[in-house]
PDB file of N, CA and C in Angstrom:
ATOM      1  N   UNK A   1     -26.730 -15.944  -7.829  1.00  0.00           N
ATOM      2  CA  UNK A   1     -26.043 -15.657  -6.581  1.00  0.00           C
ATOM      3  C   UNK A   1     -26.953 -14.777  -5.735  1.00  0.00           C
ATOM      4  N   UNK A   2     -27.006 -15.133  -4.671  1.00  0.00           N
ATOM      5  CA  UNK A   2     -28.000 -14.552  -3.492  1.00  0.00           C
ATOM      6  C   UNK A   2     -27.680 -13.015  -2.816  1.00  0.00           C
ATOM      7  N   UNK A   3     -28.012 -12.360  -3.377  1.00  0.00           N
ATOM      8  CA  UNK A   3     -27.301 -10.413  -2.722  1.00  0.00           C
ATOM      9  C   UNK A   3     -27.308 -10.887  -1.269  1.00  0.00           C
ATOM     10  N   UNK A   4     -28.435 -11.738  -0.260  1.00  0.00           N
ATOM     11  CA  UNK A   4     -27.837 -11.608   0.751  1.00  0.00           C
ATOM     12  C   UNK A   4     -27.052 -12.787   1.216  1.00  0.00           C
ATOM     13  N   UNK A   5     -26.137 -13.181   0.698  1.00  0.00           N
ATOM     14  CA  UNK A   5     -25.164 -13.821   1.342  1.00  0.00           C
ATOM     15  C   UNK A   5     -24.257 -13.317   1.709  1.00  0.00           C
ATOM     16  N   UNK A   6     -23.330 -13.873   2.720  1.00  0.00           N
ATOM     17  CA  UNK A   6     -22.733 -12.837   3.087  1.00  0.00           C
ATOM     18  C   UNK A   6     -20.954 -13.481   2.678  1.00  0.00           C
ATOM     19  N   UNK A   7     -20.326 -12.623   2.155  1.00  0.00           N
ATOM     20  CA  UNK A   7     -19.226 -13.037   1.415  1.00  0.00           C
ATOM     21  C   UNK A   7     -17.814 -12.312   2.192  1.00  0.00           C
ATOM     22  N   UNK A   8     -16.473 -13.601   2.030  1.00  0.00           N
ATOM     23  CA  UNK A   8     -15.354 -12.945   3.104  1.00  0.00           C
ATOM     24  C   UNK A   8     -14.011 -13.980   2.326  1.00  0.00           C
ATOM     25  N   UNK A   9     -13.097 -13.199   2.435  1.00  0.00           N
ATOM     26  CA  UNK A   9     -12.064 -14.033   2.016  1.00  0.00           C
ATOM     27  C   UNK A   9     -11.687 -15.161   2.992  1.00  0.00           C
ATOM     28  N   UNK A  10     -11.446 -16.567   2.144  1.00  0.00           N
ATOM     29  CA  UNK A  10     -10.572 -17.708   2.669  1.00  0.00           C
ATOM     30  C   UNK A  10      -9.280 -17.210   3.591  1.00  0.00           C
ATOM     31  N   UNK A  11      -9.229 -17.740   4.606  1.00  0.00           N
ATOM     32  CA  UNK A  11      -8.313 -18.278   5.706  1.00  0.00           C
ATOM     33  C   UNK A  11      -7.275 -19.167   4.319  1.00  0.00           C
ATOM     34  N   UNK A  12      -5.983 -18.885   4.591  1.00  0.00           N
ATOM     35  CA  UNK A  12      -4.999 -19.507   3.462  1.00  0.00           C
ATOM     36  C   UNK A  12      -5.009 -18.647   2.006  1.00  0.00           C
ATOM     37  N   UNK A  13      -5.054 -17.228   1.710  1.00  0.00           N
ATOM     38  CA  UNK A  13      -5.602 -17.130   0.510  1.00  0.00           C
ATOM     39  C   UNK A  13      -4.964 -15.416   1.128  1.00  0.00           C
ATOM     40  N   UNK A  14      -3.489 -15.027   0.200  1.00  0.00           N
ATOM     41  CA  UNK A  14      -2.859 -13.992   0.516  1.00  0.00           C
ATOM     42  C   UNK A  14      -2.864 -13.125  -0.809  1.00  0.00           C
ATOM     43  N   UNK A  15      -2.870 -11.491  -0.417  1.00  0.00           N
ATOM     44  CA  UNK A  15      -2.737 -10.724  -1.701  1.00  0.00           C
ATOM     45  C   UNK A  15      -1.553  -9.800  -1.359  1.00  0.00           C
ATOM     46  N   UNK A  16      -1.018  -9.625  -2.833  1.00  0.00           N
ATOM     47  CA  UNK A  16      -0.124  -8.344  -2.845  1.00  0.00           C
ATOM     48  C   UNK A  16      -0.668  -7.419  -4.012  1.00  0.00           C
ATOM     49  N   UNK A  17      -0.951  -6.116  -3.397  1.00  0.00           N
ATOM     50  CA  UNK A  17      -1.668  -4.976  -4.071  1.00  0.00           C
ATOM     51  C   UNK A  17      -0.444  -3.721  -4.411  1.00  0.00           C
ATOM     52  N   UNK A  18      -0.362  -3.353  -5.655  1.00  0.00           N
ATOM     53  CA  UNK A  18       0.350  -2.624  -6.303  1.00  0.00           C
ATOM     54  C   UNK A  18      -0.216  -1.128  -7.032  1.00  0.00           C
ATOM     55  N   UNK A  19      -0.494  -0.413  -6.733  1.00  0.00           N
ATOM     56  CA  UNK A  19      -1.081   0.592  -7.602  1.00  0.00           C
ATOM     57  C   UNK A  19      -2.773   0.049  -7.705  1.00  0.00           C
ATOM     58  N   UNK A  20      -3.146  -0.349  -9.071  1.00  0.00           N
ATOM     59  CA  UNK A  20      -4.232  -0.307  -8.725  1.00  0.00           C
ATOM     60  C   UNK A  20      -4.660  -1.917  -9.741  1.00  0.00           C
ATOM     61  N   UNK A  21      -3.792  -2.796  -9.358  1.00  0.00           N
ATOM     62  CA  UNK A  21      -3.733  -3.990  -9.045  1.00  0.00           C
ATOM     63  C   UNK A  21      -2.833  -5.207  -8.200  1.00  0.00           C
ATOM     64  N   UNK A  22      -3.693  -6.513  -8.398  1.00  0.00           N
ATOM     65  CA  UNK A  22      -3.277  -7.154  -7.095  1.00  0.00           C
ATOM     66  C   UNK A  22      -2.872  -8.802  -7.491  1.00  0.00           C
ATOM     67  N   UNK A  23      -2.501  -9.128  -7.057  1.00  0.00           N
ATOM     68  CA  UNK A  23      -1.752 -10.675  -7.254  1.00  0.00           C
ATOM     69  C   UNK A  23      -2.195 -11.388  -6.312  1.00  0.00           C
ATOM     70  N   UNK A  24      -2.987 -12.194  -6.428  1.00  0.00           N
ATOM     71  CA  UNK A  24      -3.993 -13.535  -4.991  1.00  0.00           C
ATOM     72  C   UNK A  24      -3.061 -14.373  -4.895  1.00  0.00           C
ATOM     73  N   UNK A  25      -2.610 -15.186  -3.979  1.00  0.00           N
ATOM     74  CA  UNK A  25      -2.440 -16.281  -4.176  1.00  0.00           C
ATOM     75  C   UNK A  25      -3.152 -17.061  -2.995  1.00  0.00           C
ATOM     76  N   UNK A  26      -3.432 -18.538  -3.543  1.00  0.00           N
ATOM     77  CA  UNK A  26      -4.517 -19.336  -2.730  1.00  0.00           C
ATOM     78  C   UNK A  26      -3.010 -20.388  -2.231  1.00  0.00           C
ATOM     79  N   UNK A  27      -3.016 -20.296  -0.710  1.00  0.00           N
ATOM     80  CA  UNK A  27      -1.732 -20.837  -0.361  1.00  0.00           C
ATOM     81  C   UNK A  27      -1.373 -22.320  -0.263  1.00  0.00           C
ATOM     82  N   UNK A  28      -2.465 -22.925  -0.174  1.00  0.00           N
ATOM     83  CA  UNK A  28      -2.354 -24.685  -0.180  1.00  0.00           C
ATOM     84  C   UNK A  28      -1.819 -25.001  -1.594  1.00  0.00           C
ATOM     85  N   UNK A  29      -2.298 -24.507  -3.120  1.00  0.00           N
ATOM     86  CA  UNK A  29      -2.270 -24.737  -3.900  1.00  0.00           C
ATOM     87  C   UNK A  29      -1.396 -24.310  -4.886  1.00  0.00           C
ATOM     88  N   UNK A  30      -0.879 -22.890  -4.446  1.00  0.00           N
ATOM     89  CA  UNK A  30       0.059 -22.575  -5.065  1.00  0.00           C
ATOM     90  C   UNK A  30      -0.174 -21.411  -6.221  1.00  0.00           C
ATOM     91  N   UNK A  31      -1.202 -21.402  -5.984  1.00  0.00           N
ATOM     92  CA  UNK A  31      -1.927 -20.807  -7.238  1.00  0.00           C
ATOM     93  C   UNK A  31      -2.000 -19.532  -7.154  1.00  0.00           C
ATOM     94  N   UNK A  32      -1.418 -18.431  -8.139  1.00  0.00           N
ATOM     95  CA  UNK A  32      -1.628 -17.511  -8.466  1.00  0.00           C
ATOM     96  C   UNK A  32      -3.047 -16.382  -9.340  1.00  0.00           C
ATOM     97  N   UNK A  33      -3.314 -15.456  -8.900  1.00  0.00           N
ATOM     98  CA  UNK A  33      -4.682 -14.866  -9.747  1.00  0.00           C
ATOM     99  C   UNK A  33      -4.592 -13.494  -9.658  1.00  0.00           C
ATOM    100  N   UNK A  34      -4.522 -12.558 -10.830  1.00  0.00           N
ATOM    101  CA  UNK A  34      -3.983 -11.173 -11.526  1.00  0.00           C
ATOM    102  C   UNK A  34      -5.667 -10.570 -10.848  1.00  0.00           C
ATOM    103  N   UNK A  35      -5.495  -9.320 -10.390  1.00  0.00           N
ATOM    104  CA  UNK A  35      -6.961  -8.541 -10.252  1.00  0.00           C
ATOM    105  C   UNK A  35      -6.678  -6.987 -10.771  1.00  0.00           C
ATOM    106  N   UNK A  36      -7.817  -6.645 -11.567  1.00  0.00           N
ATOM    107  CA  UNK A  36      -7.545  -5.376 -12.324  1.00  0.00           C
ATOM    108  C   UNK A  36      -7.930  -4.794 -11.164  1.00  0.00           C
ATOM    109  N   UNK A  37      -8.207  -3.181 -11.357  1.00  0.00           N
ATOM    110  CA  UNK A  37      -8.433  -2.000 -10.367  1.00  0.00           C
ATOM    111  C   UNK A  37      -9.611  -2.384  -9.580  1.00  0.00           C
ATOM    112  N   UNK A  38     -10.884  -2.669 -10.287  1.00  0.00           N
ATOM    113  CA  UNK A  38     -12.155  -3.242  -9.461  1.00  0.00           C
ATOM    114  C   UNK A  38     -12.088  -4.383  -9.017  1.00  0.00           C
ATOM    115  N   UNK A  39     -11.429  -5.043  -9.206  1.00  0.00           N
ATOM    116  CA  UNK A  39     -11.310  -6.525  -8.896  1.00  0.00           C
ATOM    117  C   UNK A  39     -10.804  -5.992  -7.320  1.00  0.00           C
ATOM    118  N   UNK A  40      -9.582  -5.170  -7.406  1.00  0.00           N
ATOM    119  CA  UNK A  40      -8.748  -4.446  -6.048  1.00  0.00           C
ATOM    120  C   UNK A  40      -9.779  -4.036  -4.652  1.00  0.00           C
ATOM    121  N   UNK A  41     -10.328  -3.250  -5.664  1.00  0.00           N
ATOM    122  CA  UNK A  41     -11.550  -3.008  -5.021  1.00  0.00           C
ATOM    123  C   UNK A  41     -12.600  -3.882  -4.579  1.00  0.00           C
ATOM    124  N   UNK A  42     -12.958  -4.655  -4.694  1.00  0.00           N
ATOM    125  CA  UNK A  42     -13.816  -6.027  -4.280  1.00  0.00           C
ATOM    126  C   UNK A  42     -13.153  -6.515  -3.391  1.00  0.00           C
ATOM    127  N   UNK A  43     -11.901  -7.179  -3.321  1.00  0.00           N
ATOM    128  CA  UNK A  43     -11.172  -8.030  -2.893  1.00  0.00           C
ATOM    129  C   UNK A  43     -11.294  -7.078  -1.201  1.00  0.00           C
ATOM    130  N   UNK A  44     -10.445  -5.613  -1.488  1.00  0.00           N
ATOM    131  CA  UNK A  44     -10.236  -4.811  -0.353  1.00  0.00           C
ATOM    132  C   UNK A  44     -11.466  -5.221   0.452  1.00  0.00           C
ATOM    133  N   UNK A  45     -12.721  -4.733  -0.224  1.00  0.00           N
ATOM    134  CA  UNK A  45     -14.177  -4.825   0.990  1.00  0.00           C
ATOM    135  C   UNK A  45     -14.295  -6.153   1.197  1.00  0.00           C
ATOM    136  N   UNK A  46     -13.900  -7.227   1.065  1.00  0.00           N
ATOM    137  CA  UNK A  46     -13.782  -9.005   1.389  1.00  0.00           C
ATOM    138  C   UNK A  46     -13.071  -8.934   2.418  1.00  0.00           C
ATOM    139  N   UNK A  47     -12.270  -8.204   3.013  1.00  0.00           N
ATOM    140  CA  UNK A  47     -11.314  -7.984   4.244  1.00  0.00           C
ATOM    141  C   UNK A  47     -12.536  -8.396   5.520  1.00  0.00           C
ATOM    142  N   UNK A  48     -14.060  -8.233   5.312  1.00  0.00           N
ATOM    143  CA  UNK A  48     -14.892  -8.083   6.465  1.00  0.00           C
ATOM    144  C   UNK A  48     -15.944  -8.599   5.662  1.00  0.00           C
ATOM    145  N   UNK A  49     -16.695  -9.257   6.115  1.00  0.00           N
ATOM    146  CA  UNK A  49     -18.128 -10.136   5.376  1.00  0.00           C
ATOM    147  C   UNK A  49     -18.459  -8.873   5.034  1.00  0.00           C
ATOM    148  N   UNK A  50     -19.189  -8.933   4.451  1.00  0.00           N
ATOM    149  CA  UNK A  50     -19.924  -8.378   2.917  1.00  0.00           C
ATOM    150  C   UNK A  50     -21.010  -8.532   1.814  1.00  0.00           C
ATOM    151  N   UNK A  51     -22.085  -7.958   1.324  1.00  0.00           N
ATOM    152  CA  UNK A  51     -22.879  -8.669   0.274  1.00  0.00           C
ATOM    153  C   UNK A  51     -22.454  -7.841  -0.803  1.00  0.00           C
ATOM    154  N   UNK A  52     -23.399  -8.633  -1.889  1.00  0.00           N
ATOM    155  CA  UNK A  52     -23.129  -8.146  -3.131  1.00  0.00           C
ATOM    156  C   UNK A  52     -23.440  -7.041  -3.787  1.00  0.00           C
ATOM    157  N   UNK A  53     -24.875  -6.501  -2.559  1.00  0.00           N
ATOM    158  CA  UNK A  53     -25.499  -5.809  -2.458  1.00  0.00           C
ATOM    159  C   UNK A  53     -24.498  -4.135  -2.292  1.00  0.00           C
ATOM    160  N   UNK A  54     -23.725  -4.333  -0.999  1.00  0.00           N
ATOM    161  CA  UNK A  54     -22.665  -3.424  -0.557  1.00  0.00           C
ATOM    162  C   UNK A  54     -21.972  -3.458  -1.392  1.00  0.00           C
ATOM    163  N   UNK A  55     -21.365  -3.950  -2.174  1.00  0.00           N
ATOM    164  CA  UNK A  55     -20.209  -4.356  -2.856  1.00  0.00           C
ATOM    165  C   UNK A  55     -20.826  -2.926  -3.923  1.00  0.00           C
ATOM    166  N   UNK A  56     -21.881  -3.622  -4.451  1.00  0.00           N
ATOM    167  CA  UNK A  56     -22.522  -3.106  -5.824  1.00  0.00           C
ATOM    168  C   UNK A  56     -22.447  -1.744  -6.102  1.00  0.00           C
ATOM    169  N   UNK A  57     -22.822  -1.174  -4.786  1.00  0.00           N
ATOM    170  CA  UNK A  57     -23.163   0.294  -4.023  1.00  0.00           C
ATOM    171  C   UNK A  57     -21.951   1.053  -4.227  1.00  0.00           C
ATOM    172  N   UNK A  58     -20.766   0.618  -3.563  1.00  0.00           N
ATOM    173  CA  UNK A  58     -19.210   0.614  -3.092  1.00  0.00           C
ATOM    174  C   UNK A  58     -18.866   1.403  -4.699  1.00  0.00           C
ATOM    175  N   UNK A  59     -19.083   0.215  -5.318  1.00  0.00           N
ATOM    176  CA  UNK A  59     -18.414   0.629  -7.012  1.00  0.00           C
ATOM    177  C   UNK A  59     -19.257   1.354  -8.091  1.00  0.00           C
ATOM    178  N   UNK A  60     -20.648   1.854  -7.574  1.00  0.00           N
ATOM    179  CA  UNK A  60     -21.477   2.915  -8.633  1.00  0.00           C
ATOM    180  C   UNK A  60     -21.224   3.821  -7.985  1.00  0.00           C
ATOM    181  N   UNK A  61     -20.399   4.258  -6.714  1.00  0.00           N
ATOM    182  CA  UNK A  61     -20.528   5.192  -5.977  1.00  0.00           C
ATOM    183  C   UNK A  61     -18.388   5.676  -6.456  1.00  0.00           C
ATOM    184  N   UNK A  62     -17.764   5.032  -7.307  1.00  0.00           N
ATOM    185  CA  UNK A  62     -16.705   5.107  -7.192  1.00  0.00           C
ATOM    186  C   UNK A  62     -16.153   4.871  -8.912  1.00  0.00           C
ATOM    187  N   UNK A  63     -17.184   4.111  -9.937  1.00  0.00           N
ATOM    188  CA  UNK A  63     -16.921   4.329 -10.957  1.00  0.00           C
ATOM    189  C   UNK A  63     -18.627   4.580 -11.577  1.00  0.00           C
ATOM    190  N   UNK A  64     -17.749   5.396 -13.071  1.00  0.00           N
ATOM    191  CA  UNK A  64     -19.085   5.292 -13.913  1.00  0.00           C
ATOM    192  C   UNK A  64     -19.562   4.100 -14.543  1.00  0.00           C
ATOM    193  N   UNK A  65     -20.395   3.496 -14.237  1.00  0.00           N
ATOM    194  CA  UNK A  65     -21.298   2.495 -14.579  1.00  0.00           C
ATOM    195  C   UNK A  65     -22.322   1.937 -14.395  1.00  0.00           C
ATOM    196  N   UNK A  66     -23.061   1.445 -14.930  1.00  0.00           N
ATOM    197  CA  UNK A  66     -24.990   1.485 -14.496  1.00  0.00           C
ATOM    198  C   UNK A  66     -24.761   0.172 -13.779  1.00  0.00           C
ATOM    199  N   UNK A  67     -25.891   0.087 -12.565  1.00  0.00           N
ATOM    200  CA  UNK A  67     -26.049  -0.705 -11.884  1.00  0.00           C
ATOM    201  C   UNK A  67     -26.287  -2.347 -12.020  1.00  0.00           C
ATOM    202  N   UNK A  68     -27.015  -1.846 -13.219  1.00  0.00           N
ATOM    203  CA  UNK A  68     -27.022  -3.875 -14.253  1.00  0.00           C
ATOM    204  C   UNK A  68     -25.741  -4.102 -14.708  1.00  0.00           C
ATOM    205  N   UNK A  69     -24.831  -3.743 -14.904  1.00  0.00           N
ATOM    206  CA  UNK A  69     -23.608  -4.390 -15.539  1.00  0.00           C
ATOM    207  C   UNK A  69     -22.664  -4.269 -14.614  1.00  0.00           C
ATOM    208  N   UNK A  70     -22.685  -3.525 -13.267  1.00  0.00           N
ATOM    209  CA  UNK A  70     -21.771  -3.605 -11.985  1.00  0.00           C
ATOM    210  C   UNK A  70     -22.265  -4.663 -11.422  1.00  0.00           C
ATOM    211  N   UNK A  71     -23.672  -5.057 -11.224  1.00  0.00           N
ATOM    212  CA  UNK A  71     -24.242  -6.220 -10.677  1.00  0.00           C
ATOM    213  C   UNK A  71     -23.622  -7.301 -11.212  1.00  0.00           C
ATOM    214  N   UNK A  72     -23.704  -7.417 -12.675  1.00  0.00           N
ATOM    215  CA  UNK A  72     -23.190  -8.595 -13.388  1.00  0.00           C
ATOM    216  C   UNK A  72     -22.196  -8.606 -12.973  1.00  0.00           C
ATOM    217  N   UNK A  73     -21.019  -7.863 -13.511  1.00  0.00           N
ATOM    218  CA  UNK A  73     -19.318  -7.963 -13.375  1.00  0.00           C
ATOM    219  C   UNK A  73     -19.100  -8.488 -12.137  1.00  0.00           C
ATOM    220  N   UNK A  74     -19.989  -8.152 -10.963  1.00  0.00           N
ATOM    221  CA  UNK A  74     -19.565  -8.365  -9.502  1.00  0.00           C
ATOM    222  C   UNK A  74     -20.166  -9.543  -9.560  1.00  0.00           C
ATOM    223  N   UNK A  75     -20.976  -9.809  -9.790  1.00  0.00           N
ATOM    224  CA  UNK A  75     -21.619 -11.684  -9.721  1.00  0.00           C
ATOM    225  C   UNK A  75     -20.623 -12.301  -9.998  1.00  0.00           C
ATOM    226  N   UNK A  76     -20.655 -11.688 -11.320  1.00  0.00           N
ATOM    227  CA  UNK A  76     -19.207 -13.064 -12.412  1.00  0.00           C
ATOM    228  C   UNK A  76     -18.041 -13.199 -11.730  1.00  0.00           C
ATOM    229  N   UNK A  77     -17.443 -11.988 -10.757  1.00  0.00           N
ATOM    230  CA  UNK A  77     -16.140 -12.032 -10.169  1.00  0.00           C
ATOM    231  C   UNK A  77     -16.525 -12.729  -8.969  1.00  0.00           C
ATOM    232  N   UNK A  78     -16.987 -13.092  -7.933  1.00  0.00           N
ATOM    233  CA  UNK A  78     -17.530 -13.739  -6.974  1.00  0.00           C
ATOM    234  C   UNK A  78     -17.591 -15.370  -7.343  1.00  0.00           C
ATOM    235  N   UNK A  79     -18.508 -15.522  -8.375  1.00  0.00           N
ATOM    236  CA  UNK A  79     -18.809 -16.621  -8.760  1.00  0.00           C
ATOM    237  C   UNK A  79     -16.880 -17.659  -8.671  1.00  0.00           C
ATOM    238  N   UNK A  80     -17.136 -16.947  -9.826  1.00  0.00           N
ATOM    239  CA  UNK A  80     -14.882 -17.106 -10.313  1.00  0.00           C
ATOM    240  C   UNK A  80     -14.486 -17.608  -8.801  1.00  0.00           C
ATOM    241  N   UNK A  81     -14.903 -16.645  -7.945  1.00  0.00           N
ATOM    242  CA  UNK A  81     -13.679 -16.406  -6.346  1.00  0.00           C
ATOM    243  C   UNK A  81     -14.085 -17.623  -5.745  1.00  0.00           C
ATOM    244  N   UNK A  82     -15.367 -17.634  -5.507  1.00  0.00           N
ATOM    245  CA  UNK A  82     -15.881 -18.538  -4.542  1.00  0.00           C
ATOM    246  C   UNK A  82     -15.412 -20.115  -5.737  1.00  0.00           C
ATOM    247  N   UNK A  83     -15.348 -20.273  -6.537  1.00  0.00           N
ATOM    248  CA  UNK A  83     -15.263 -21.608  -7.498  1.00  0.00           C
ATOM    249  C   UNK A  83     -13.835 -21.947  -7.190  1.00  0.00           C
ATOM    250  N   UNK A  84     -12.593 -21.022  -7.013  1.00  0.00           N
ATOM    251  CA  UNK A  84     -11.428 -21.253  -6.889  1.00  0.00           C
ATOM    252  C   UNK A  84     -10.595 -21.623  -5.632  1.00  0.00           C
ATOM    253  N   UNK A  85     -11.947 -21.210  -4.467  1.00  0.00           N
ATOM    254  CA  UNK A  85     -12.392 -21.316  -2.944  1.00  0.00           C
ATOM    255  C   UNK A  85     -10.954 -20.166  -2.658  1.00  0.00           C
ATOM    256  N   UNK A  86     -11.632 -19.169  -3.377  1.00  0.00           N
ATOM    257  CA  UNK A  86     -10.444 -17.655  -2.675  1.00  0.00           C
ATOM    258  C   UNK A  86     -11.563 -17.114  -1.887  1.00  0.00           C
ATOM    259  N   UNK A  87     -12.537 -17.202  -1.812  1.00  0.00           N
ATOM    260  CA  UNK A  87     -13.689 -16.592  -1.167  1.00  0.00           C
ATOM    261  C   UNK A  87     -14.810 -17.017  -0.638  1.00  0.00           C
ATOM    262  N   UNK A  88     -15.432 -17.337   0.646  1.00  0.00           N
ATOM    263  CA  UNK A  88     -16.636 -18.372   1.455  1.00  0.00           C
ATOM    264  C   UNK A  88     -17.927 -17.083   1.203  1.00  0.00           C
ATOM    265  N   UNK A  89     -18.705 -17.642   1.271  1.00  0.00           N
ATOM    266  CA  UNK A  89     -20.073 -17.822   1.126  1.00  0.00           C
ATOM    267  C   UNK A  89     -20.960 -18.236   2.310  1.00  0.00           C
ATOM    268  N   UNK A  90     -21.556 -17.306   3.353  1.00  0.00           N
ATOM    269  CA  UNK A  90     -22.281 -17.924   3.769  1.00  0.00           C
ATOM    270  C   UNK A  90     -23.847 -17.553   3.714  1.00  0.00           C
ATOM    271  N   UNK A  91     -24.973 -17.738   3.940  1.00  0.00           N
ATOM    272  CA  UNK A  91     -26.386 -17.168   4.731  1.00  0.00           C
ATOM    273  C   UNK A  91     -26.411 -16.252   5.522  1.00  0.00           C
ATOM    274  N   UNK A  92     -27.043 -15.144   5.133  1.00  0.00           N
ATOM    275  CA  UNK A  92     -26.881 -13.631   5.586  1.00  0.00           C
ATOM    276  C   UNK A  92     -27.857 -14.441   6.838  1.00  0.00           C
ATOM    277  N   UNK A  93     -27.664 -14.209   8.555  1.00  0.00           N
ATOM    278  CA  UNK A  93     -28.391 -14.392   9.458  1.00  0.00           C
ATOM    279  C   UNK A  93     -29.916 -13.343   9.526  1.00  0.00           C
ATOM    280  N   UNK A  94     -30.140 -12.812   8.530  1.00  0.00           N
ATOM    281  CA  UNK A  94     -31.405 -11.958   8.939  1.00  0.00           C
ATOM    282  C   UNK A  94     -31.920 -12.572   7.764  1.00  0.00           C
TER     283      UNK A  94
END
């Protein structure tokens, strides 16, 4: 996955956030998807394009964890988002 792409939630694709998780649902389909506390957190900064890069930053700056395995976790959760089309993908313009 490309750090500079620039990443934003789907048009059709609603959340309800509770404490310090959240319930997706992708609205054409019907489909429901559970997000733990960081997941909350990801989703929130998807409100406005975004890289993975920011993202990455966002959550070493907010939990304890080294930067290779926030990188990963945030890849793997993206990957997931964008596969389920809860989340677009485009070419960072610079």
């Amino acid at each position: 996955m490309n750090h500079q792409h620039i990443r934003q939630k789907q048009s059709g694709v609603m959340a309800a956030t509770m404490d310090d998780q959240a319930v997706v649902m992708e609205l054409a389909s019907g489909r429901f998807f559970d997000l733990d506390a960081m997941g909350v957190v990801i989703w929130a900064m998807l409100e406005q394009p975004t890289t993975l890069n920011a993202i990455v930053s966002a959550l070493l700056t907010k939990y304890e964890i080294d930067e290779a395995t926030c990188t990963s976790e945030v890849t793997t959760f993206l990957t997931q988002m964008e596969s389920l089309s809860l989340i677009e993908t485009q070419s960072a313009p610079w």
